[in-house]
PDB file of N, CA and C in Angstrom:
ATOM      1  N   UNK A   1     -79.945-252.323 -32.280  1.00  0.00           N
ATOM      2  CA  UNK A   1     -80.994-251.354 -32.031  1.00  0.00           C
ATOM      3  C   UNK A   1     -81.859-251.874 -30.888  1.00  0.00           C
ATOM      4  N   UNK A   2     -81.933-251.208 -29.914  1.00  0.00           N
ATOM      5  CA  UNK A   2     -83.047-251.113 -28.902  1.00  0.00           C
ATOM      6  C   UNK A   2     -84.120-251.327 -29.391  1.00  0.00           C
ATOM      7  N   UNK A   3     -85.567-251.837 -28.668  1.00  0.00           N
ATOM      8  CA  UNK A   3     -86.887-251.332 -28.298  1.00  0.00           C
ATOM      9  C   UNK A   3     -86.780-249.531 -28.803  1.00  0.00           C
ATOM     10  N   UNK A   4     -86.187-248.741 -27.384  1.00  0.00           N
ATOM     11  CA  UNK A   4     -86.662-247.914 -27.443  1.00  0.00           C
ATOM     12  C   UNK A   4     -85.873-246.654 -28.636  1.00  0.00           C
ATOM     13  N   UNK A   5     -85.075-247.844 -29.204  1.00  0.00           N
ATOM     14  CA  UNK A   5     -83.986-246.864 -30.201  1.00  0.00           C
ATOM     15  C   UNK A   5     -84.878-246.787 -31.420  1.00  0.00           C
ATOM     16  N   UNK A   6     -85.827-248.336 -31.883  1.00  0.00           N
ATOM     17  CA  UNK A   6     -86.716-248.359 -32.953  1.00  0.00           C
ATOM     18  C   UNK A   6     -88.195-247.717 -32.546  1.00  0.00           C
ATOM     19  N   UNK A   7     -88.862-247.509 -31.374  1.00  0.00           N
ATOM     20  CA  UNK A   7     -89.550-246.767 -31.283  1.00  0.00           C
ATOM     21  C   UNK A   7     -89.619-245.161 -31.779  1.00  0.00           C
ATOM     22  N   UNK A   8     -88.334-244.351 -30.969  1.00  0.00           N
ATOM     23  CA  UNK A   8     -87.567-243.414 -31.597  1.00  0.00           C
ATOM     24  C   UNK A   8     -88.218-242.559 -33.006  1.00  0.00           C
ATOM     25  N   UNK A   9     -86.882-243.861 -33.721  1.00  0.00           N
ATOM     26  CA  UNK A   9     -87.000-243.572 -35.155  1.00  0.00           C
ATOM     27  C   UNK A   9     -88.012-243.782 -35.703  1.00  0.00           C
ATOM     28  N   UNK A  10     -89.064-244.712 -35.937  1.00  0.00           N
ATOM     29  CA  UNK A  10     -90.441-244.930 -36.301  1.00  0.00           C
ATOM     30  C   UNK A  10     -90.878-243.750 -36.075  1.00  0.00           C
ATOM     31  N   UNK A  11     -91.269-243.495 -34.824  1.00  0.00           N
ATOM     32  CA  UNK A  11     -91.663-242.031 -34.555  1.00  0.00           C
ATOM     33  C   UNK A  11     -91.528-240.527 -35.259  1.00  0.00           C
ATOM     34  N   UNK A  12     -90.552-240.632 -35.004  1.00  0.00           N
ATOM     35  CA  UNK A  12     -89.772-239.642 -35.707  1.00  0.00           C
ATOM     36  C   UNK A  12     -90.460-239.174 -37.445  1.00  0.00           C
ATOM     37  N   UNK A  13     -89.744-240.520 -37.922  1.00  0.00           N
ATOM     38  CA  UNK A  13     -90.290-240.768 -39.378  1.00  0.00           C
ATOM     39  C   UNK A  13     -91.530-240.524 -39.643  1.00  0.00           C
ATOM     40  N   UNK A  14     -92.423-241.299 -38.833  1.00  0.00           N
ATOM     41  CA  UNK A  14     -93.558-241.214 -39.229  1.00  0.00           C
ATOM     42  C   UNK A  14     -94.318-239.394 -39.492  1.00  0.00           C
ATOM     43  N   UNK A  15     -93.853-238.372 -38.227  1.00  0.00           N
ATOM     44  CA  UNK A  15     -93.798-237.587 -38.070  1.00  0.00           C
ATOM     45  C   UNK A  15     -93.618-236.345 -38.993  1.00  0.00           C
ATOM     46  N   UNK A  16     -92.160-236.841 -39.736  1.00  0.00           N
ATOM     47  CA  UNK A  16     -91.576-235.899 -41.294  1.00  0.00           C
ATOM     48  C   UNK A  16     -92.519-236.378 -42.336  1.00  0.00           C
ATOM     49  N   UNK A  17     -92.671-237.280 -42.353  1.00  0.00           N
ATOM     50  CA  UNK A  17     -93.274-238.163 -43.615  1.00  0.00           C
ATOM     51  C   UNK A  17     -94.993-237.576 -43.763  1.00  0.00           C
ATOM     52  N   UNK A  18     -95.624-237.404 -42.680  1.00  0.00           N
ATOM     53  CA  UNK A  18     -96.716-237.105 -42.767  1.00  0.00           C
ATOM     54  C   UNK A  18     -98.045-237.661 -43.050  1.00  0.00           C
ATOM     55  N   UNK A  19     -97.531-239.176 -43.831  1.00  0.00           N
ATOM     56  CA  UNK A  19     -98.733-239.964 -44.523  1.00  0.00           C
ATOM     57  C   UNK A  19     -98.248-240.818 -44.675  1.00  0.00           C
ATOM     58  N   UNK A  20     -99.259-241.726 -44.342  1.00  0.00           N
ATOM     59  CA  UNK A  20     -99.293-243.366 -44.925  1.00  0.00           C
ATOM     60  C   UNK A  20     -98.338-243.923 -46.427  1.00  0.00           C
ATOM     61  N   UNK A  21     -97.658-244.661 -45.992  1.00  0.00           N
ATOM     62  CA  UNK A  21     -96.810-245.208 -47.165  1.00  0.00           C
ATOM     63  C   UNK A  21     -97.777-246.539 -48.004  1.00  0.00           C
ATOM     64  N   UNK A  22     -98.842-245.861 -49.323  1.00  0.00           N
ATOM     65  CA  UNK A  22     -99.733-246.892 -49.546  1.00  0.00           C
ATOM     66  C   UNK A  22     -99.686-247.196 -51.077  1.00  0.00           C
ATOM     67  N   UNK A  23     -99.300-248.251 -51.598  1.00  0.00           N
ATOM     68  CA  UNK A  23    -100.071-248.749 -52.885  1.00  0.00           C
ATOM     69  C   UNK A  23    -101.060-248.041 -53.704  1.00  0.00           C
ATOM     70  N   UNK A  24    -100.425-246.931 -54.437  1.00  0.00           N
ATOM     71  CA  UNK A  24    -101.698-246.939 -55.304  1.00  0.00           C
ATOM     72  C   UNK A  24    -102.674-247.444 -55.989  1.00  0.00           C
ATOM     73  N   UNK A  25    -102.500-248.694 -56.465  1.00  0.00           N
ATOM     74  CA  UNK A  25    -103.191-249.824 -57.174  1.00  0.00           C
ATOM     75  C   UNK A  25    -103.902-250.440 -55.917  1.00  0.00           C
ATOM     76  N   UNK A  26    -103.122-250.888 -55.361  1.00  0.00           N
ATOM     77  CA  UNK A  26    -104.031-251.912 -53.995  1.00  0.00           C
ATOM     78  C   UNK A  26    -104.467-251.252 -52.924  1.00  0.00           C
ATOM     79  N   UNK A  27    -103.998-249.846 -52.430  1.00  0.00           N
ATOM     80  CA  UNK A  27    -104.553-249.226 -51.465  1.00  0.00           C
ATOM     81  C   UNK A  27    -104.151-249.853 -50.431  1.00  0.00           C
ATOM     82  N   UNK A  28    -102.952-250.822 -50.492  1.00  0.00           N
ATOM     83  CA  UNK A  28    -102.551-251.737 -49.130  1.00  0.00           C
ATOM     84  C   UNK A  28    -101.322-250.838 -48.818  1.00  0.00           C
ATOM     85  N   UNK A  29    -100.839-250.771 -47.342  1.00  0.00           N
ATOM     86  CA  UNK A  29     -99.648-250.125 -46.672  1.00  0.00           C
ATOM     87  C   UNK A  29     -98.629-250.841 -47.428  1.00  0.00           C
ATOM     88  N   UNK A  30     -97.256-250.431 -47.851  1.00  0.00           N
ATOM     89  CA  UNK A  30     -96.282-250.829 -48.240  1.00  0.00           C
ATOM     90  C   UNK A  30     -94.864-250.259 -47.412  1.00  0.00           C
ATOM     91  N   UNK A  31     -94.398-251.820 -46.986  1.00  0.00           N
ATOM     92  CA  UNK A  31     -92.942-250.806 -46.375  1.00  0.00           C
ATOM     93  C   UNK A  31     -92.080-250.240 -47.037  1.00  0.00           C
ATOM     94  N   UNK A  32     -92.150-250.185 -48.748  1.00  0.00           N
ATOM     95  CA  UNK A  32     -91.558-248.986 -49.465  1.00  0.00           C
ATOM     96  C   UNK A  32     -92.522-248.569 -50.506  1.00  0.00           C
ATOM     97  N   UNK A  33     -93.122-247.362 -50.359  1.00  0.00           N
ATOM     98  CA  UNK A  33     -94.604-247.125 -51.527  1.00  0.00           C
ATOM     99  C   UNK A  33     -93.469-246.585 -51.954  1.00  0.00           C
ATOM    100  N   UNK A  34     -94.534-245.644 -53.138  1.00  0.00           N
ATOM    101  CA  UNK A  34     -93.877-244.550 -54.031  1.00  0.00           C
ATOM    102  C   UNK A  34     -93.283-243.312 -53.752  1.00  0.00           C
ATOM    103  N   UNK A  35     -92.580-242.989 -54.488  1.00  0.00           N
ATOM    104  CA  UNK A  35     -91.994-241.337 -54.145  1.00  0.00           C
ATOM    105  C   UNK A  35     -91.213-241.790 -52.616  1.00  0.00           C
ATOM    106  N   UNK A  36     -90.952-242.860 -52.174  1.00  0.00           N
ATOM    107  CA  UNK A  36     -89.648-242.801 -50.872  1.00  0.00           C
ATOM    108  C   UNK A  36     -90.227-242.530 -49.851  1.00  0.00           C
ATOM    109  N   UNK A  37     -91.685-243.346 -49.727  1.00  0.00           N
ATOM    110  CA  UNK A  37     -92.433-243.378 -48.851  1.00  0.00           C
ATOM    111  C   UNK A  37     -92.039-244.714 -48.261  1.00  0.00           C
ATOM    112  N   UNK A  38     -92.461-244.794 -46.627  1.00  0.00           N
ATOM    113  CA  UNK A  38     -91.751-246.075 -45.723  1.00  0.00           C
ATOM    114  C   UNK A  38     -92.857-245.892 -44.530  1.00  0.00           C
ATOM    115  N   UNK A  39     -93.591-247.452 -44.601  1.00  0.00           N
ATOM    116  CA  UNK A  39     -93.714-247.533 -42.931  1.00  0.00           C
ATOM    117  C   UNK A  39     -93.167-247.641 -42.310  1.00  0.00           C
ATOM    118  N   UNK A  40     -93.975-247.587 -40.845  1.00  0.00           N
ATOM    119  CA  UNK A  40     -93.075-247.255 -39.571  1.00  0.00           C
ATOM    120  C   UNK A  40     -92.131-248.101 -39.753  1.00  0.00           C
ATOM    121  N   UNK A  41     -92.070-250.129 -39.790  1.00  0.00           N
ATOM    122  CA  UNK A  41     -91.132-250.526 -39.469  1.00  0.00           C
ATOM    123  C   UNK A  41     -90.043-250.597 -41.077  1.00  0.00           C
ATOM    124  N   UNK A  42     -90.989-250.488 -42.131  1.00  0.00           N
ATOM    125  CA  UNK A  42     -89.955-250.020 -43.471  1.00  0.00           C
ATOM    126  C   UNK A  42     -88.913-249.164 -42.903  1.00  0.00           C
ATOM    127  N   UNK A  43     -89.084-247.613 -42.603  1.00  0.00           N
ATOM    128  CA  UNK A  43     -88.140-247.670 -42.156  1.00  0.00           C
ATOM    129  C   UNK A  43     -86.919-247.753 -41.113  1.00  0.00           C
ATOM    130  N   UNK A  44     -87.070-248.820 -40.824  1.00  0.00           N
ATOM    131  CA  UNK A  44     -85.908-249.990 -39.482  1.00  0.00           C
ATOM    132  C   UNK A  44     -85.250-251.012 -40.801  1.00  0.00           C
ATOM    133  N   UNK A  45     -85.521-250.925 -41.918  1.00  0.00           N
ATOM    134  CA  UNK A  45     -85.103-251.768 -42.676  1.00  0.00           C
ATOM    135  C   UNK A  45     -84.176-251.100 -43.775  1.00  0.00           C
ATOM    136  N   UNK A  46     -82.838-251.007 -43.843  1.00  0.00           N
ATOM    137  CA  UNK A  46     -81.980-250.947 -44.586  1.00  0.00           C
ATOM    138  C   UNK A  46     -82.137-251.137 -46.146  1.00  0.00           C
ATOM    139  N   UNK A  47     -81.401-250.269 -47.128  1.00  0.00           N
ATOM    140  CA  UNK A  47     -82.123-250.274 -48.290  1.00  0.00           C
ATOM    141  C   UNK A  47     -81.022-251.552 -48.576  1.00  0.00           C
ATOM    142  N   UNK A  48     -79.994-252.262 -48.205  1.00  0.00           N
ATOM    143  CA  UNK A  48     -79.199-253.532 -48.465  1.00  0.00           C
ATOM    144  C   UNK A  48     -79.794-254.512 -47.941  1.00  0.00           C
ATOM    145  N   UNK A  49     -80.786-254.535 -47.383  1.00  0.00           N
ATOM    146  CA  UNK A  49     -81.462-256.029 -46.599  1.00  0.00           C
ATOM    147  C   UNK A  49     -83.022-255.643 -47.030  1.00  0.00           C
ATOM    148  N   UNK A  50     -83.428-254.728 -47.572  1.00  0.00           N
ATOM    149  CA  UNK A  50     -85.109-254.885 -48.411  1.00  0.00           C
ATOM    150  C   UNK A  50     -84.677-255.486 -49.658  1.00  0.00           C
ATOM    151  N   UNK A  51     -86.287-256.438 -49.616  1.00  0.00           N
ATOM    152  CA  UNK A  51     -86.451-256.941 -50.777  1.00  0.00           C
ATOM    153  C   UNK A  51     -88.174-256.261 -51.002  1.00  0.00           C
ATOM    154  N   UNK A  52     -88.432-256.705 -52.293  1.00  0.00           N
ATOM    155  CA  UNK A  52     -89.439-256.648 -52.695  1.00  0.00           C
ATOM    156  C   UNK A  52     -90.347-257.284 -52.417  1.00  0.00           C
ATOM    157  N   UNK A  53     -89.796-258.673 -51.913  1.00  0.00           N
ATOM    158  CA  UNK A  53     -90.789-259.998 -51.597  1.00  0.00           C
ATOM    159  C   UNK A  53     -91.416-259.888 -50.196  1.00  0.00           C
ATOM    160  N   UNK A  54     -90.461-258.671 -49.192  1.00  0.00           N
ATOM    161  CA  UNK A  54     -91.083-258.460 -47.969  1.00  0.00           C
ATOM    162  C   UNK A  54     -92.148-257.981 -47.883  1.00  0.00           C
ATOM    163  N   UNK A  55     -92.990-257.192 -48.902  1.00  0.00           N
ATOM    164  CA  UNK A  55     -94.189-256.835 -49.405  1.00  0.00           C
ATOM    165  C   UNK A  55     -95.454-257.495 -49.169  1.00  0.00           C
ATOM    166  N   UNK A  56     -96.430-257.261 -48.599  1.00  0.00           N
ATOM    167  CA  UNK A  56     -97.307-258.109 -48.405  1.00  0.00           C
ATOM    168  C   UNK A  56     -97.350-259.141 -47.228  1.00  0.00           C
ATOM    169  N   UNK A  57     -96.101-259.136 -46.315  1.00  0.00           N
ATOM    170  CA  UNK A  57     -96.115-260.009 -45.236  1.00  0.00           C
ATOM    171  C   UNK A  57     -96.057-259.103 -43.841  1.00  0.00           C
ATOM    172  N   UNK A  58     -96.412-259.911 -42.878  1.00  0.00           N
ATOM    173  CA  UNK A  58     -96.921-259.005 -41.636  1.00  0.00           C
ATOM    174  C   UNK A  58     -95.603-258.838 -40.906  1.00  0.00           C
ATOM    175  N   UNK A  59     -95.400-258.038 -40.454  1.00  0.00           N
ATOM    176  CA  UNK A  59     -94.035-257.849 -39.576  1.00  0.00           C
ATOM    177  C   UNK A  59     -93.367-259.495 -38.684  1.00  0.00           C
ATOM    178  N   UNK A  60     -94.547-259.730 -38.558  1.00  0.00           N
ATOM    179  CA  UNK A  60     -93.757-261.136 -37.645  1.00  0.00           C
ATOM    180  C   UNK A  60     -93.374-262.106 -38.103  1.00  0.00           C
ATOM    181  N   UNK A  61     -93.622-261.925 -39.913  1.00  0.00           N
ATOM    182  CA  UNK A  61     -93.033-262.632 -40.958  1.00  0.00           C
ATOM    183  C   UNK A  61     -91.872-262.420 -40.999  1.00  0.00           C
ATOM    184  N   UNK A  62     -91.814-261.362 -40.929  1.00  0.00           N
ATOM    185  CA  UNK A  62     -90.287-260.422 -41.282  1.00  0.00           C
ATOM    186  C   UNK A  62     -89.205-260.305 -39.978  1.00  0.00           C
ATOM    187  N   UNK A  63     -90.276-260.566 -39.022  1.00  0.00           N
ATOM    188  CA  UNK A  63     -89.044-260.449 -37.670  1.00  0.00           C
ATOM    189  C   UNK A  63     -88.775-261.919 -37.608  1.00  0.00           C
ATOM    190  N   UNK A  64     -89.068-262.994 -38.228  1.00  0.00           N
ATOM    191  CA  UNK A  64     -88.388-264.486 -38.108  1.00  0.00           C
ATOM    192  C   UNK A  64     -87.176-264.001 -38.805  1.00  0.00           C
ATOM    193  N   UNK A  65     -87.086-263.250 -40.219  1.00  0.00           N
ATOM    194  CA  UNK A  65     -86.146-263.284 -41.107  1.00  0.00           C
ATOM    195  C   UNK A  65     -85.226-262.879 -40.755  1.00  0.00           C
ATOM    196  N   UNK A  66     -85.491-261.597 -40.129  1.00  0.00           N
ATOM    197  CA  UNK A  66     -84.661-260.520 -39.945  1.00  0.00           C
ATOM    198  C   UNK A  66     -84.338-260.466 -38.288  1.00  0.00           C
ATOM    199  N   UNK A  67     -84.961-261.405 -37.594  1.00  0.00           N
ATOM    200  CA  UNK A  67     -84.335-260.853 -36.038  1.00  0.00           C
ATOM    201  C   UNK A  67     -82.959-261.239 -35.389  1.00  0.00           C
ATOM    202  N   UNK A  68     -81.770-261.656 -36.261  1.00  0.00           N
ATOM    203  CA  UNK A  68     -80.788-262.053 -35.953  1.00  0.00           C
ATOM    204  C   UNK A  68     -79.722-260.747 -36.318  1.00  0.00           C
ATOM    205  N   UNK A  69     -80.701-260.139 -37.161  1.00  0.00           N
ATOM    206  CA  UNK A  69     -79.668-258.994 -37.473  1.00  0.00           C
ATOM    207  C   UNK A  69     -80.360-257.696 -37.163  1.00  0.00           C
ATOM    208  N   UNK A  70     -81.186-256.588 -37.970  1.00  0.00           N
ATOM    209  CA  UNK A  70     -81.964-255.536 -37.293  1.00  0.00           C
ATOM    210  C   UNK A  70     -82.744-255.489 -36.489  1.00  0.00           C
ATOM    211  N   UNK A  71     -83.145-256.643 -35.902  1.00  0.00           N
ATOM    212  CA  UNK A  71     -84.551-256.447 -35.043  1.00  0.00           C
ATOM    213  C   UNK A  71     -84.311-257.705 -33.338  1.00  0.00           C
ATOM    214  N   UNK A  72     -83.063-258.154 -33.573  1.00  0.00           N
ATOM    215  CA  UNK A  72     -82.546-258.665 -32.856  1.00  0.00           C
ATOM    216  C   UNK A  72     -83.014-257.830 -31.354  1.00  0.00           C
ATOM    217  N   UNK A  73     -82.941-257.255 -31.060  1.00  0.00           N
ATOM    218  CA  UNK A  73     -82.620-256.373 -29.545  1.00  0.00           C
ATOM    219  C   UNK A  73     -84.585-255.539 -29.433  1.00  0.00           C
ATOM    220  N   UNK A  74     -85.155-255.686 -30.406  1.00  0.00           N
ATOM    221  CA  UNK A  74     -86.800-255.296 -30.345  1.00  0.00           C
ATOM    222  C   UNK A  74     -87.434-255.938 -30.296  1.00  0.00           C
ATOM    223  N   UNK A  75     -88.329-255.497 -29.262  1.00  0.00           N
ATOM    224  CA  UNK A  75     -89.727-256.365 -28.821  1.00  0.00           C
ATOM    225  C   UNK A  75     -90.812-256.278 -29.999  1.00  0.00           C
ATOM    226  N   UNK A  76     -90.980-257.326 -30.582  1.00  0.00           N
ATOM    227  CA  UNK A  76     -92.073-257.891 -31.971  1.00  0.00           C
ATOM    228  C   UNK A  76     -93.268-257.058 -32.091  1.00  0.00           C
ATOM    229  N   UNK A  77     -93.561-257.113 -29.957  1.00  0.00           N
ATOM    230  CA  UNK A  77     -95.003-256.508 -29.886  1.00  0.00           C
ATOM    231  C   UNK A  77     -94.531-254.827 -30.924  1.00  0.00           C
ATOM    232  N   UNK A  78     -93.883-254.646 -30.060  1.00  0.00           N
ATOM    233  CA  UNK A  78     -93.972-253.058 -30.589  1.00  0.00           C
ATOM    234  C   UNK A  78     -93.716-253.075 -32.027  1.00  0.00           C
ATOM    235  N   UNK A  79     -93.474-253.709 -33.107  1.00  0.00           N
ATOM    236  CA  UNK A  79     -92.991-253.813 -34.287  1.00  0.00           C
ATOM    237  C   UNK A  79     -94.902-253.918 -34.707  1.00  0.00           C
ATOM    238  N   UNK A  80     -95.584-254.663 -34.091  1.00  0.00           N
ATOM    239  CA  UNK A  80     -96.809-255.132 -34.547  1.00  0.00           C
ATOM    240  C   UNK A  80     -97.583-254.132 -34.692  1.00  0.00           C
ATOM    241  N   UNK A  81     -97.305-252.922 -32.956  1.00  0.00           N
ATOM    242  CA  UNK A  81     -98.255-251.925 -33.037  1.00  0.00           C
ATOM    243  C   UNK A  81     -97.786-251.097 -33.795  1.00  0.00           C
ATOM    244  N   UNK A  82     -96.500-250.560 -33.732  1.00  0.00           N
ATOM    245  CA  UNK A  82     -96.297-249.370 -34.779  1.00  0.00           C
ATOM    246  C   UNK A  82     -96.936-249.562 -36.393  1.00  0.00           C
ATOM    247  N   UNK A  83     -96.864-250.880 -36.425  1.00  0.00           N
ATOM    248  CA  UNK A  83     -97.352-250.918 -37.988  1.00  0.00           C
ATOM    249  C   UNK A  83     -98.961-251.140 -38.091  1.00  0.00           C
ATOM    250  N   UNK A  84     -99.373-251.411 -37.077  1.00  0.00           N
ATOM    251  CA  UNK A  84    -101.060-251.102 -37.164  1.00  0.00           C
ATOM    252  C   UNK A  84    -101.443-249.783 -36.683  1.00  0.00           C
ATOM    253  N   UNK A  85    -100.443-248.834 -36.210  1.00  0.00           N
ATOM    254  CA  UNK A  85    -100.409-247.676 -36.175  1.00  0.00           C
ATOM    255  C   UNK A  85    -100.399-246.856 -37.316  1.00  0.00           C
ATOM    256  N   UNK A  86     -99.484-246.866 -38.189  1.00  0.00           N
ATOM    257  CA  UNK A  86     -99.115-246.608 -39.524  1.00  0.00           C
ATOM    258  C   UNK A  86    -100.264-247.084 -40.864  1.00  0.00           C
ATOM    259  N   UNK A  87    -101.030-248.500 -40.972  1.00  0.00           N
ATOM    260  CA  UNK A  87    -101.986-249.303 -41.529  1.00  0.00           C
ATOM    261  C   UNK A  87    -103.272-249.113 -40.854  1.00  0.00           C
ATOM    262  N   UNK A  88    -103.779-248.898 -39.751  1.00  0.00           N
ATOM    263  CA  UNK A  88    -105.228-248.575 -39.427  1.00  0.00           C
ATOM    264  C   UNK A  88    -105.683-247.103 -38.904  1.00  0.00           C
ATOM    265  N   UNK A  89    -104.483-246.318 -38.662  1.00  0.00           N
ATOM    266  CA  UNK A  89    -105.044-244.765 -38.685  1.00  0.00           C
ATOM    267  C   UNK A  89    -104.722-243.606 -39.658  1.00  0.00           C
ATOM    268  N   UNK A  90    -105.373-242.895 -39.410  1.00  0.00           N
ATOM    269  CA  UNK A  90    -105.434-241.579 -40.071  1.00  0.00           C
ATOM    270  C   UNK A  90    -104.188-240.490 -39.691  1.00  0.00           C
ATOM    271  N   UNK A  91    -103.045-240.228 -40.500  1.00  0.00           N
ATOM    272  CA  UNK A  91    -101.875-239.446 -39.787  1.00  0.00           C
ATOM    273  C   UNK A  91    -102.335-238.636 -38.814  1.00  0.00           C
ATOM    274  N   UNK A  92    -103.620-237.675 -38.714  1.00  0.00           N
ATOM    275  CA  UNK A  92    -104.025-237.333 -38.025  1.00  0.00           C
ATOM    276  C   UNK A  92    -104.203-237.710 -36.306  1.00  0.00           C
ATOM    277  N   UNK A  93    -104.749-239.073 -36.414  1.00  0.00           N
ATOM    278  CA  UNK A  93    -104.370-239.637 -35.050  1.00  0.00           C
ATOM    279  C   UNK A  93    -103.083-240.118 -34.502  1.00  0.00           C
ATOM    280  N   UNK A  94    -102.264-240.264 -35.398  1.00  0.00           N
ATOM    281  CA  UNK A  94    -100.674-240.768 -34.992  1.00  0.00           C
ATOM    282  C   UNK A  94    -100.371-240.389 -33.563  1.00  0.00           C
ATOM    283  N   UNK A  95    -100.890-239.396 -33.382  1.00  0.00           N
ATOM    284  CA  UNK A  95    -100.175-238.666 -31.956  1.00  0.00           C
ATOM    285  C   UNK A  95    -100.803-239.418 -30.641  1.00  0.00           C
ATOM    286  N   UNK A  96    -101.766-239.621 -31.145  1.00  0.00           N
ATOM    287  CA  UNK A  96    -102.633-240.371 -30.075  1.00  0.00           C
ATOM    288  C   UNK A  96    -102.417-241.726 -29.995  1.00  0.00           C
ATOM    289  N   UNK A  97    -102.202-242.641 -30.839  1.00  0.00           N
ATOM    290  CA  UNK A  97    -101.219-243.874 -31.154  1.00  0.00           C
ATOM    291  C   UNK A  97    -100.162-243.645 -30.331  1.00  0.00           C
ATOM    292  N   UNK A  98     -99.234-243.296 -30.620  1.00  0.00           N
ATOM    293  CA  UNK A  98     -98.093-242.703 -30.331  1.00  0.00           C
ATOM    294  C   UNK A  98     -98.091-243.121 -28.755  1.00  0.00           C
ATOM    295  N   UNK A  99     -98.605-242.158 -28.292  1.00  0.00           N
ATOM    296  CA  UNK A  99     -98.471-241.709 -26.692  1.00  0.00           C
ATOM    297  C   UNK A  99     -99.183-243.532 -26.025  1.00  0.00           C
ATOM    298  N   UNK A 100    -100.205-243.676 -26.708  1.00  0.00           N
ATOM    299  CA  UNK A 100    -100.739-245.257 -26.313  1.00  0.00           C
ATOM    300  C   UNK A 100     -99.319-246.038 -26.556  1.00  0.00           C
ATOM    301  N   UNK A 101     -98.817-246.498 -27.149  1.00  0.00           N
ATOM    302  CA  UNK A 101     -97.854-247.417 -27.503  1.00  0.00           C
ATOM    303  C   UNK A 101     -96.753-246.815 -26.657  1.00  0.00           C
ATOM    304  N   UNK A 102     -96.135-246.173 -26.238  1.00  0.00           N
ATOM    305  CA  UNK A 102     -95.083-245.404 -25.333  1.00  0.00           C
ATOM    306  C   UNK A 102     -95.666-245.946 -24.003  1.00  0.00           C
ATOM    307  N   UNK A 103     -97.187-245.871 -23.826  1.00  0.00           N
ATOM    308  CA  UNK A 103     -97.177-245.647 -22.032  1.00  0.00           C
ATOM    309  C   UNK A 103     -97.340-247.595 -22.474  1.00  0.00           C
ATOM    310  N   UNK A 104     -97.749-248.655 -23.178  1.00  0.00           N
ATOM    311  CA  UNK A 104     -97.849-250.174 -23.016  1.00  0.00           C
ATOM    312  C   UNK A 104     -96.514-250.668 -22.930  1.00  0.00           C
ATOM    313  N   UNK A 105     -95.564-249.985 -23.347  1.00  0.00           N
ATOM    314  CA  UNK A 105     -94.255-250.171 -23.673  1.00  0.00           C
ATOM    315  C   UNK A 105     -93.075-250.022 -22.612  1.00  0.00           C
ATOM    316  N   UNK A 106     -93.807-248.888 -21.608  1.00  0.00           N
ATOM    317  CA  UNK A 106     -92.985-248.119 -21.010  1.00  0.00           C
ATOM    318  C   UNK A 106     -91.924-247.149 -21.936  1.00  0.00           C
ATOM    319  N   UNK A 107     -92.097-246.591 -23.183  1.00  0.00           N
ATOM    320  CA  UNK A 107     -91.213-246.315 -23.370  1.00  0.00           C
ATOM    321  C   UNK A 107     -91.288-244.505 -23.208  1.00  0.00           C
ATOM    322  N   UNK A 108     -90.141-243.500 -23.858  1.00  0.00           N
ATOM    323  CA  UNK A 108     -90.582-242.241 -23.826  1.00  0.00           C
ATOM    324  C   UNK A 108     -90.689-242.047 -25.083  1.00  0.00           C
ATOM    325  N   UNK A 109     -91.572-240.768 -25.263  1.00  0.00           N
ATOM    326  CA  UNK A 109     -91.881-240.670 -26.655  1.00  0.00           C
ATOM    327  C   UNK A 109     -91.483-239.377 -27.116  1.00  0.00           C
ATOM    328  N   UNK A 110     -90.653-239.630 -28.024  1.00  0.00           N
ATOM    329  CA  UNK A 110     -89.979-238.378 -28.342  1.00  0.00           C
ATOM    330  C   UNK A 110     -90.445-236.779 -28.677  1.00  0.00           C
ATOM    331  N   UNK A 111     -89.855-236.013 -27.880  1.00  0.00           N
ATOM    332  CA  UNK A 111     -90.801-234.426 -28.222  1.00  0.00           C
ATOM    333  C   UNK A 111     -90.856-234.390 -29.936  1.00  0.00           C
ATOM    334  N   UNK A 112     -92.019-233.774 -29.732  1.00  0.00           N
ATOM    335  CA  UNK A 112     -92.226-233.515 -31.263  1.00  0.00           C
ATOM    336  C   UNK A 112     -91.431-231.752 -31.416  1.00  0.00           C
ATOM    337  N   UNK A 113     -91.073-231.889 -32.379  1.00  0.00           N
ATOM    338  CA  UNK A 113     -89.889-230.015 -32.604  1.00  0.00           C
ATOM    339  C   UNK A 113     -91.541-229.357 -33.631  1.00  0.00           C
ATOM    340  N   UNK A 114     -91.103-228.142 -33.228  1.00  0.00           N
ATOM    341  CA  UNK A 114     -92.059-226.809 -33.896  1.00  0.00           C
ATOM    342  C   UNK A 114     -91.611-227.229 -35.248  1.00  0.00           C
ATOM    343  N   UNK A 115     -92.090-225.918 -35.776  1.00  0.00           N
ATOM    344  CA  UNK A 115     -91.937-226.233 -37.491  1.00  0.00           C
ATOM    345  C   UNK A 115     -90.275-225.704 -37.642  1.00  0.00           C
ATOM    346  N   UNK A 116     -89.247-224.441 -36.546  1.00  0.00           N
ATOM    347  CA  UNK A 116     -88.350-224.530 -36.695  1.00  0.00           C
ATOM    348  C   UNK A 116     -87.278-225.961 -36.753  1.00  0.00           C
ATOM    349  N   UNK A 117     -87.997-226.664 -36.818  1.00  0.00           N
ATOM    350  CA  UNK A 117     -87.212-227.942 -35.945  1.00  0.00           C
ATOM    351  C   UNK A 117     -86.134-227.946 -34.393  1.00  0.00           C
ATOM    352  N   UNK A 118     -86.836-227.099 -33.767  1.00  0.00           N
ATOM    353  CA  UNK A 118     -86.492-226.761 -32.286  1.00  0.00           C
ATOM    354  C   UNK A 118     -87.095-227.542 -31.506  1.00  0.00           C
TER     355      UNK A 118
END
């Protein structure tokens, strides 16, 4: 996976999903909450390579673990912002995130589709 292949999909996701993937008890972001909820970089993570124990650690915990296999070919930075994207705003601002992290990145940011999905 690319930079701009995990930008993408984060995007994307974040997009269908609509809301913060959060802990009911702790009110902390989780890269798998309830009901099949996923942060941005939750989901870049395969339901055969999540654990439970990844919970609670910051992405750059997780990109030592994991960068030989999914995260190999992505830049960390962008792993850092998408998930303080996802953990410090309001879905509401996503879009505005979004377009910030695309132009630091150089990357493109994927059209968003109408409600037809067009």
């Amino acid at each position: 996976m690319t930079t701009q292949q995990a930008f993408t999909k984060m995007v994307k996701h974040l997009r269908k999903q609509g809301k913060q993937s959060i802990s009911p008890r702790s009110l902390g972001c989780k890269y798998r909450g309830p009901n099949g909820l996923q942060c941005a970089v939750g989901c870049l993570i395969p339901d055969e390579v999540y654990k439970n124990s990844f919970e609670g650690v910051a992405v750059l915990g997780l990109y030592k673990t994991l960068c030989s296999t999914i995260f190999k070919n992505v830049d960390i930075g962008l792993l850092t912002q998408m998930q303080e994207v996802h953990d410090c705003f309001a879905p509401s601002q996503w879009e505005n995130q979004f377009e910030r992290v695309a132009r630091r990145f150089h990357l493109t940011l994927p059209k968003k589709l109408d409600k037809q999905g067009t």
